[in-house]
Protein backbone atom coordinates (compact mmCIF):
# COMPACT_ATOMS: atom_id res chain seq x y z
CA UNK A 1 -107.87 83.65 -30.75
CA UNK A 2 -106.45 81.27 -28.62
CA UNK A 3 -102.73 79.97 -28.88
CA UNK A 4 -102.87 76.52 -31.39
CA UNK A 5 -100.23 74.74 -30.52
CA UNK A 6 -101.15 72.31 -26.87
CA UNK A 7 -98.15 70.92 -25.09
CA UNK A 8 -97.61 69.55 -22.18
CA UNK A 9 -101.14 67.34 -22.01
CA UNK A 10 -102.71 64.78 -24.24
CA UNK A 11 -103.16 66.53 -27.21
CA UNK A 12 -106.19 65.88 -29.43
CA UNK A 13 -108.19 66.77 -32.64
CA UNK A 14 -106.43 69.39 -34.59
CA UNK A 15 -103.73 70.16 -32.21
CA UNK A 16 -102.22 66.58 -33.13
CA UNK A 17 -99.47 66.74 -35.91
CA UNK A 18 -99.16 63.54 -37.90
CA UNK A 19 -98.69 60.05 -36.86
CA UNK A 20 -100.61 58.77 -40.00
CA UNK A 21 -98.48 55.57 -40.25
CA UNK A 22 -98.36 54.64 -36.71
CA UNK A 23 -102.37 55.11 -36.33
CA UNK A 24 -102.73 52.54 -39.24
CA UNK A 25 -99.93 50.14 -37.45
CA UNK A 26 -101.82 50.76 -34.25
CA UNK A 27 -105.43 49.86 -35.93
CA UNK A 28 -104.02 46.74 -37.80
CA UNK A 29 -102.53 45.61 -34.38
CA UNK A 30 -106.07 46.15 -33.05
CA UNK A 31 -108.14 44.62 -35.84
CA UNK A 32 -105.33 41.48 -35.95
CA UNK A 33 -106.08 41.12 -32.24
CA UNK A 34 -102.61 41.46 -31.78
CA UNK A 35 -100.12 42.78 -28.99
CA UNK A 36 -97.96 45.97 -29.01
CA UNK A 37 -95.53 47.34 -26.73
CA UNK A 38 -95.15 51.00 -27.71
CA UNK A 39 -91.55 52.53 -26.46
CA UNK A 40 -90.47 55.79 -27.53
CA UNK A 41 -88.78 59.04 -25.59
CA UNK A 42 -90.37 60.87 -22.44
CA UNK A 43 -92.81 63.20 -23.99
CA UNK A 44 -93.19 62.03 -27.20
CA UNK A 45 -96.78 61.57 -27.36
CA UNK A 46 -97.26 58.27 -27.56
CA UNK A 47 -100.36 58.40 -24.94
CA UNK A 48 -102.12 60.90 -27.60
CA UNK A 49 -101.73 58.63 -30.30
CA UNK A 50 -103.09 55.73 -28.56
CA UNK A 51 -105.77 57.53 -27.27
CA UNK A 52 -106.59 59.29 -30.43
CA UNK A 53 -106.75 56.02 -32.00
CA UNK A 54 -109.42 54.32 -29.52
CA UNK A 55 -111.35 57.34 -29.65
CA UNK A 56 -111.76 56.72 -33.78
CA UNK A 57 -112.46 53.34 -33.18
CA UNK A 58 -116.61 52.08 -33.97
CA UNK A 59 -118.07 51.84 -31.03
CA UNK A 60 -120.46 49.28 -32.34
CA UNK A 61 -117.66 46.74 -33.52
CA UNK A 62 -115.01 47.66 -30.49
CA UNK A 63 -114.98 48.25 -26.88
CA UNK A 64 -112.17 50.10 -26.00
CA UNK A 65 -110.37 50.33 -23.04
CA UNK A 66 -107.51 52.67 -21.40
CA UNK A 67 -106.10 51.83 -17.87
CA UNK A 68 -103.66 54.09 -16.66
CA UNK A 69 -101.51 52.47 -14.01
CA UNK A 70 -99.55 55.44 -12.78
CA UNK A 71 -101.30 55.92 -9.15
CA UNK A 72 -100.68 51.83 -8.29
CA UNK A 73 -98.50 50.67 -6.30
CA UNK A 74 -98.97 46.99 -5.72
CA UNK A 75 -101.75 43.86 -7.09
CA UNK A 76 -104.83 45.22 -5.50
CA UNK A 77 -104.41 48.86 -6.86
CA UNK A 78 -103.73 47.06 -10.22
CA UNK A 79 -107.07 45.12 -9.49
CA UNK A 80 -108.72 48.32 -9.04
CA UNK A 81 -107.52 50.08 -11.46
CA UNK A 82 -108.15 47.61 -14.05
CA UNK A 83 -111.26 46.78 -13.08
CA UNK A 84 -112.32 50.88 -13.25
CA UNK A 85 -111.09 51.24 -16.74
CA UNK A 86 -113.17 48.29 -17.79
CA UNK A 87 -116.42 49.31 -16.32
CA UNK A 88 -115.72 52.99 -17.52
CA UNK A 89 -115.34 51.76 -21.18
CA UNK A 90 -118.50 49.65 -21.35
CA UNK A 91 -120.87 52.54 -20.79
CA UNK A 92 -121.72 56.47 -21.13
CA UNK A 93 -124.28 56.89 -18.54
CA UNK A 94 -123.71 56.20 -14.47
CA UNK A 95 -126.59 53.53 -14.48
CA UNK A 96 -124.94 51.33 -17.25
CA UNK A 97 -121.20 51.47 -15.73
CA UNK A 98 -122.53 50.56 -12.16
CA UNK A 99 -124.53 48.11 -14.16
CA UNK A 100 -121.34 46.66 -15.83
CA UNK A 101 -119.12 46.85 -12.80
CA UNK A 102 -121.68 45.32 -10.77
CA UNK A 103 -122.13 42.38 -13.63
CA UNK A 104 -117.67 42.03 -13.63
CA UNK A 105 -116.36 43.03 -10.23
CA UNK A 106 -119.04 42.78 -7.63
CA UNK A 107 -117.09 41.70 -4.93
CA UNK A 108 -115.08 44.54 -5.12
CA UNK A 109 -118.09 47.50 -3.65
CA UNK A 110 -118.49 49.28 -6.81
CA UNK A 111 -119.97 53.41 -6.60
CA UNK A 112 -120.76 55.35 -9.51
CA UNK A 113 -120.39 59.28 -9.31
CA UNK A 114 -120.07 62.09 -11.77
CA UNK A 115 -116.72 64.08 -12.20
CA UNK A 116 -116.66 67.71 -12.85
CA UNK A 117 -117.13 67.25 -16.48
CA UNK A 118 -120.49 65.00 -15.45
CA UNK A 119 -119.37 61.75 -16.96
CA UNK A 120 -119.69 58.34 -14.67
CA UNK A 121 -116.42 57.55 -12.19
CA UNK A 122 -116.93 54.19 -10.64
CA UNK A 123 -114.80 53.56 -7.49
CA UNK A 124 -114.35 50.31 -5.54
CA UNK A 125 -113.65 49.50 -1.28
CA UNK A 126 -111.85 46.82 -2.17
CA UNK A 127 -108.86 46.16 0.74
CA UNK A 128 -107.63 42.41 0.17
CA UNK A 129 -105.76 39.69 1.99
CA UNK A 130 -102.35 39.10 -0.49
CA UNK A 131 -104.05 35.79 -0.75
CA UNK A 132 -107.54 37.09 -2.02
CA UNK A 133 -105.85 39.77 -4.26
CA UNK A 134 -104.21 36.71 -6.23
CA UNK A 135 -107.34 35.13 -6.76
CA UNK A 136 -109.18 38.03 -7.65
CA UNK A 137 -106.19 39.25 -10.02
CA UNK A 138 -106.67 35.95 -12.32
CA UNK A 139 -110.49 36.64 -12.41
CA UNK A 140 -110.87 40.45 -13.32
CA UNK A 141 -107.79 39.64 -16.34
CA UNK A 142 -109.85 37.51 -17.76
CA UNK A 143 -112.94 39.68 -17.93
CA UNK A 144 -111.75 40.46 -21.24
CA UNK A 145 -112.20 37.99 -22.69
CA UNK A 146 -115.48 37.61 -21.55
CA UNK A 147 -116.81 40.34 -22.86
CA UNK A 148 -115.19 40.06 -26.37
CA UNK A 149 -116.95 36.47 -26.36
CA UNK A 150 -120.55 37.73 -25.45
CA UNK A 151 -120.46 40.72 -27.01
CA UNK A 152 -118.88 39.57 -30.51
CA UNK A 153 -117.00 42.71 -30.36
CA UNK A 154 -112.81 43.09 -30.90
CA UNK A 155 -111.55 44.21 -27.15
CA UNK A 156 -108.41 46.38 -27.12
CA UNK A 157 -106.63 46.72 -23.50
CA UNK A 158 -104.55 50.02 -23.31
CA UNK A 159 -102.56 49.57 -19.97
CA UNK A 160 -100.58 53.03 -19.60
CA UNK A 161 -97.66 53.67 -17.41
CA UNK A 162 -96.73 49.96 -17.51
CA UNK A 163 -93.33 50.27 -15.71
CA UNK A 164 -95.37 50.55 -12.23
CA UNK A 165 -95.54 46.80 -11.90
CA UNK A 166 -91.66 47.11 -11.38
CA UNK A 167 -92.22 48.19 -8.13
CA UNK A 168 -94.83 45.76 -6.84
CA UNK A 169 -93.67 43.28 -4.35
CA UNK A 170 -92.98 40.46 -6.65
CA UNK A 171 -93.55 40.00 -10.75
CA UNK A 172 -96.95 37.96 -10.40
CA UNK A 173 -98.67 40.32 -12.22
CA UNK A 174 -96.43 40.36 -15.02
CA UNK A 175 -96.14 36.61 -15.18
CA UNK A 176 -100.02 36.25 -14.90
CA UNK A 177 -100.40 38.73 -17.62
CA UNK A 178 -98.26 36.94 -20.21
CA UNK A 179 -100.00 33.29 -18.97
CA UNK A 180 -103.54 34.86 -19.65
CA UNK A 181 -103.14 37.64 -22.65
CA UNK A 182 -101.57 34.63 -25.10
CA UNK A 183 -104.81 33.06 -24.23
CA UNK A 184 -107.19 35.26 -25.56
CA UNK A 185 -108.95 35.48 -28.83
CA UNK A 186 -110.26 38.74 -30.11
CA UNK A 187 -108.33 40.70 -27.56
CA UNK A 188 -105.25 43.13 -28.42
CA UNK A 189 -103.15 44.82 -25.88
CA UNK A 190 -101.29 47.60 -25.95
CA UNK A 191 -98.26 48.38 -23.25
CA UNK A 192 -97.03 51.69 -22.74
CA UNK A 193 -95.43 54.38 -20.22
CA UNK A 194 -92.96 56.71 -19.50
CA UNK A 195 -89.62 55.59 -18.67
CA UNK A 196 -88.58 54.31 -21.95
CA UNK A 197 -85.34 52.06 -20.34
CA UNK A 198 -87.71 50.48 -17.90
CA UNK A 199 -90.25 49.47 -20.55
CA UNK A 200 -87.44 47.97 -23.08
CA UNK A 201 -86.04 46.25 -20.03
CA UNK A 202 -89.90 44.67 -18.93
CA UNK A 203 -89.57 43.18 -23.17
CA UNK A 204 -86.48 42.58 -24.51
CA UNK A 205 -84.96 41.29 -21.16
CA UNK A 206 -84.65 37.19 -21.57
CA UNK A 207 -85.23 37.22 -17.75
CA UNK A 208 -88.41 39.15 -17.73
CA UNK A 209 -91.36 36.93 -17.79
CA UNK A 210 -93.30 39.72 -20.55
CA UNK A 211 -90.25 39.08 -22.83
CA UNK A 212 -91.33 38.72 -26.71
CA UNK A 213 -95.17 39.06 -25.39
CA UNK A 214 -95.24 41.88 -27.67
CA UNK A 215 -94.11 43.50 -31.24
CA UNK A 216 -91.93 46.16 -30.99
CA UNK A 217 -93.21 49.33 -31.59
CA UNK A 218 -90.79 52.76 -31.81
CA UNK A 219 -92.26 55.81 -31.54
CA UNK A 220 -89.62 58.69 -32.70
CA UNK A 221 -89.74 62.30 -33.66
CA UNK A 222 -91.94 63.46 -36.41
CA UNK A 223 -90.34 64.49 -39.36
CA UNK A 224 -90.04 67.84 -40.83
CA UNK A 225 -91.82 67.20 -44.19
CA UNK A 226 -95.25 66.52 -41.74
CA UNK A 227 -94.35 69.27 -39.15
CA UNK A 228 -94.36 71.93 -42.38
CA UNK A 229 -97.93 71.79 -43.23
CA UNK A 230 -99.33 71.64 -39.85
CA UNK A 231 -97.48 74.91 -38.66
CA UNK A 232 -97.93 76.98 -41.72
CA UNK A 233 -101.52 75.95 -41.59
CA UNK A 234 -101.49 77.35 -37.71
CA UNK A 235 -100.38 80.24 -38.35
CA UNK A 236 -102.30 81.39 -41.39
CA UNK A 237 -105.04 80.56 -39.54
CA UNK A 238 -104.63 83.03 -37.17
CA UNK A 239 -103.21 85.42 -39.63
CA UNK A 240 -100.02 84.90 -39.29
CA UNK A 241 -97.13 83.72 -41.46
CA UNK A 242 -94.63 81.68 -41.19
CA UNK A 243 -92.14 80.59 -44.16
CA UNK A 244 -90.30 77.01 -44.58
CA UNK A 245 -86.74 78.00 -43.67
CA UNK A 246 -88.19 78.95 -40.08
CA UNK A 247 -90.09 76.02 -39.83
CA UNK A 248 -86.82 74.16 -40.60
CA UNK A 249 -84.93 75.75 -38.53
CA UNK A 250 -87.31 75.16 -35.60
CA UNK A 251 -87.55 71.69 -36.30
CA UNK A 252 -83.84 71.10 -36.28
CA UNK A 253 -83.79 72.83 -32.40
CA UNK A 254 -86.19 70.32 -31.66
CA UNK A 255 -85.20 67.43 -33.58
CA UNK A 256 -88.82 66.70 -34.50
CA UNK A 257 -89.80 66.30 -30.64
CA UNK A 258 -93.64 66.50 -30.80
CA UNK A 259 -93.15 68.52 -27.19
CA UNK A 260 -90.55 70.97 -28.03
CA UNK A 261 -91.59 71.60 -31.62
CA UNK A 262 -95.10 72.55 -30.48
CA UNK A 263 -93.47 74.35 -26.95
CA UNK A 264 -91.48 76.32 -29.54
CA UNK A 265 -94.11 77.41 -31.74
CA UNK A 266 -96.41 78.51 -29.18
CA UNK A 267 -94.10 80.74 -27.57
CA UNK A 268 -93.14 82.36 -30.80
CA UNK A 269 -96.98 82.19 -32.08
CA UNK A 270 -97.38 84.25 -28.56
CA UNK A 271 -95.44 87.39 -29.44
CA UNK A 272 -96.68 88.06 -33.01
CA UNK A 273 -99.35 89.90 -34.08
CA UNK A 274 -101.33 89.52 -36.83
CA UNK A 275 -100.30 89.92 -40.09
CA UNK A 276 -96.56 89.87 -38.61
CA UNK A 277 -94.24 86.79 -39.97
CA UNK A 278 -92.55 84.67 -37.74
CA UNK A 279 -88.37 85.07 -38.62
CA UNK A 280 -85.50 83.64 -37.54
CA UNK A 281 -84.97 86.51 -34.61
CA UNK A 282 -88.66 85.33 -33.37
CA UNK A 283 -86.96 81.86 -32.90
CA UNK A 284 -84.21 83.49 -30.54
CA UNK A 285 -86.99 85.39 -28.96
CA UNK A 286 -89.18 82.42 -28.07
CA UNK A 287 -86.36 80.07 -26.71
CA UNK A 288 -84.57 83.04 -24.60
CA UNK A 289 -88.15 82.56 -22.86
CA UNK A 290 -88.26 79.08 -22.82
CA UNK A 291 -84.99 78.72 -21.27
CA UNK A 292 -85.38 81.87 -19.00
CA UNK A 293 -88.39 79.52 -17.42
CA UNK A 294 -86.34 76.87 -17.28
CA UNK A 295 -83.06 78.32 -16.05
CA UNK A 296 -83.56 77.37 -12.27
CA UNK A 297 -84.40 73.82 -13.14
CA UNK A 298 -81.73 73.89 -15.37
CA UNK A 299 -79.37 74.92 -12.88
CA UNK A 300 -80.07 72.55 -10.42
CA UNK A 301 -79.85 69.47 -12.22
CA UNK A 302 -76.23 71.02 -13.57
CA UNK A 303 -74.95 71.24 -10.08
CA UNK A 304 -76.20 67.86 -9.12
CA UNK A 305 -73.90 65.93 -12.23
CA UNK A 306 -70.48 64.68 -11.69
CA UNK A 307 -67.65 66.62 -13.18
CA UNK A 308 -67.17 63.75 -16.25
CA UNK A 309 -71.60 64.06 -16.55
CA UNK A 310 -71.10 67.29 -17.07
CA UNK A 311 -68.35 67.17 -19.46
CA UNK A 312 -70.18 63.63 -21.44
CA UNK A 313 -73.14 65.89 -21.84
CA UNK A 314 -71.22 69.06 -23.17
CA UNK A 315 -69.93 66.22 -25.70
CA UNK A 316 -73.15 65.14 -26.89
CA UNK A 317 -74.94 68.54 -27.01
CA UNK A 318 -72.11 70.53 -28.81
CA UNK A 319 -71.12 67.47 -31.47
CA UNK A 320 -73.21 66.63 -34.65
CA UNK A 321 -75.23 63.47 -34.22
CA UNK A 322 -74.73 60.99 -34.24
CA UNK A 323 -71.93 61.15 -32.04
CA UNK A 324 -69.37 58.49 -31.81
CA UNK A 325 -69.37 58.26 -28.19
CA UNK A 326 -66.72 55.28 -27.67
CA UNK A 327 -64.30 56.71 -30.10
CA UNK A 328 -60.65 57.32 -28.58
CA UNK A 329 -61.05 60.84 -30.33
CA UNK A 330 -64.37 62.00 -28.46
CA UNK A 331 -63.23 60.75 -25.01
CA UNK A 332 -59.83 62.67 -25.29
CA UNK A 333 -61.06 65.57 -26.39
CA UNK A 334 -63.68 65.86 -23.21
CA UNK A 335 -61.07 64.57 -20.63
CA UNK A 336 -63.22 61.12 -20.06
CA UNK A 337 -60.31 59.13 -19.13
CA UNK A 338 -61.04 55.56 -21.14
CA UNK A 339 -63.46 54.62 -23.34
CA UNK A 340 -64.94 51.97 -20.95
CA UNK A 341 -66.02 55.07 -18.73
CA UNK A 342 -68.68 56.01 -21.54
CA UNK A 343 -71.28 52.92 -20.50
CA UNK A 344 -71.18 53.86 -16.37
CA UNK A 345 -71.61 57.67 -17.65
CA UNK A 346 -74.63 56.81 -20.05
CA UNK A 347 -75.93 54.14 -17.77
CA UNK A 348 -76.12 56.54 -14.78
CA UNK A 349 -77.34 59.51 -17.04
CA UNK A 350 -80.34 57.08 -18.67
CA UNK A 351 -81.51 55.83 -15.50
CA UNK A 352 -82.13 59.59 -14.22
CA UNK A 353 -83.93 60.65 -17.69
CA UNK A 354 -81.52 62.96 -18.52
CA UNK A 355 -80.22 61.17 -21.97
CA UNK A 356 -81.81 58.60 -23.84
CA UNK A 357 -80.98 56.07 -27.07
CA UNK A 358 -81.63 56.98 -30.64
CA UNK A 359 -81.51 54.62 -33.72
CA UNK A 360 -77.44 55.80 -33.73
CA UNK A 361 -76.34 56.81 -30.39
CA UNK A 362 -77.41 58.94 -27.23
CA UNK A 363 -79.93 62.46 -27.21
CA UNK A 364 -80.22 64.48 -24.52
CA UNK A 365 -83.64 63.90 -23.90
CA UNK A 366 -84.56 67.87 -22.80
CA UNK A 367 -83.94 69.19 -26.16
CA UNK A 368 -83.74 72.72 -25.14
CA UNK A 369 -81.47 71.53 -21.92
CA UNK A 370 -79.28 70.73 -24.71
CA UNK A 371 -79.64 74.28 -25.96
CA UNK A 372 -78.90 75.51 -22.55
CA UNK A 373 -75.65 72.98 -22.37
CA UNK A 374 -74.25 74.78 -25.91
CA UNK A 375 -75.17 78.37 -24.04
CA UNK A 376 -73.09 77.54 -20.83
CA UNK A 377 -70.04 76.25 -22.83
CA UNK A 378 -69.68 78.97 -26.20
């Protein structure tokens, strides 16, 4: 039997733990023809859930669409990519996508192929002027409107990896985007990516021009009362057990992170056999090989912090959250100098990934870096 616990990829079907509130927030959004900008910690799984969503959604009553933006790099890619995410979600067979893409976006060349798994790719030549790019941008945004109006179906816009239109040339796209989205009727969109401080920045930032063009929409850890059934049910599966004081304990490791909880599992779920029962020695077992992996990557990023990083993040990973991190007490006791040094360090720590914000303070966002962090210093 194969390992049941996925990580590392979207994860689907029965691999996905949870999320039973935020799929009925996310479908309300949709059915409201609403917007949503979805911000949560790297890894998190907030592209499953939205994806696991659309793909429940009635085909006959929706038309779904999921643009991921992480390959562009300025408008015309955008174009592109938008346009390709559109065509792809308006049909099943090669001869209907070319069809649609032809009916949208046919000044932009588009080809139909098959990809390895034989479903349609469309592809466009499409190599504009800055000038034409601007035009065309306007037109393909408001193709969805167009085909919520002809089709009498609810549209839903997934743009993924939304902090790439930072590093276009300007912020056109993002003011053309909030112009024509608070437009449209029977159209919901729904912004996420990656790089959580970059996404809150594109929305809560006054100077942005996407600023309040969306509800606010957390994503956090998922909490141990779902994670219990879902890996007991795992492992009995396979014939294994597991009891609720090592579930617990695994959880608390992780802090609910859908990535490390399921990482954790599936190295543990690796070395039993069985009819064996996972204890708290199998826990030890399975992160000694986690971090063993990890130990070089580790390393490196160690050796490239400043002394005060270094001692900031020894802080956060050895003290019980939530961790007052501007107190007098907690900046004397790891030789920080002032309390005013504790925004450059977490600034400066947030923009490289390596932390991140929490309802009450700062996690380090590896949770078994953090483990590693408590190793180096006992």
């Amino acid at each position: 039997m194969s390992n049941p616990f996925e990580y590392g990829t979207t994860v689907s079907g029965s691999a996905f733990c949870n999320r039973t509130k935020e799929s009925a927030d996310l479908i309300s959004t949709i059915n409201n023809s609403l917007r949503a900008f979805l911000y949560s910690e790297r890894m998190m799984g907030t592209t499953s859930l939205v994806r696991r969503v659309l793909a429940g959604l009635d085909r006959d009553k929706y038309v779904a669409v999921y643009i991921d933006l992480w390959a562009t790099d300025d408008e015309a890619s955008f174009i592109t990519a938008t346009a390709r995410g559109i065509s792809q979600a308006m049909g099943t067979d090669a001869s209907r996508v070319l069809e649609v893409a032809k009916r949208f976006f046919s000044r932009f060349s588009p080809k139909v192929s098959l990809d390895d798994d034989g479903k349609p790719k469309v592809s466009f030549e499409y190599n504009p002027t800055a000038e034409q790019a601007r035009q065309s941008l306007e037109e393909v945004l408001a193709v969805p409107q167009r085909i919520a109006t002809e089709s009498g179906k609810k549209v839903v816009i997934v743009f993924d990896e939304l902090q790439r239109i930072l590093e276009y040339r300007d912020d056109h796209v993002e003011r053309l985007l909030r112009s024509i989205i608070q437009m449209q009727r029977n159209v919901s969109y729904i912004f996420l990516g990656s790089q959580k401080h970059l996404l809150q920045d594109m929305f809560l930032n006054r100077k942005r021009p996407l600023y309040s063009a969306a509800d606010h929409f957390p994503i956090g850890p998922i909490k141990v009362e779902h994670w219990l059934p879902f890996i007991q049910e795992k492992f009995e599966t396979a014939g294994r057990k597991i009891s609720k004081q090592v579930i617990e304990h695994i959880c608390k490791l992780t802090e609910g992170h859908p990535f490390y909880t399921q990482h954790l599992c599936h190295a543990i779920w690796e070395k039993l056999a069985p009819g064996q029962e996972a204890t708290e020695e199998d826990i030890q077992r399975g992160l000694q090989v986690l971090l063993a992996r990890e130990a070089g990557a580790y390393s490196a990023l160690w050796e490239s912090l400043t002394i005060n990083q270094r001692r900031f993040l020894h802080g956060l990973a050895v003290e019980p959250p939530p961790v007052s991190l501007y107190s007098l007490a907690f900046v004397q006791k790891y030789g920080l100098g002032n309390p005013s040094a504790i925004q450059r360090l977490s600034g400066a720590l947030l923009k490289r990934d390596v932390i991140d914000r929490d309802a009450r303070s700062f996690v380090i966002s590896d949770r078994f870096f953090r483990i590693w962090i408590r190793e180096r210093e006992d």
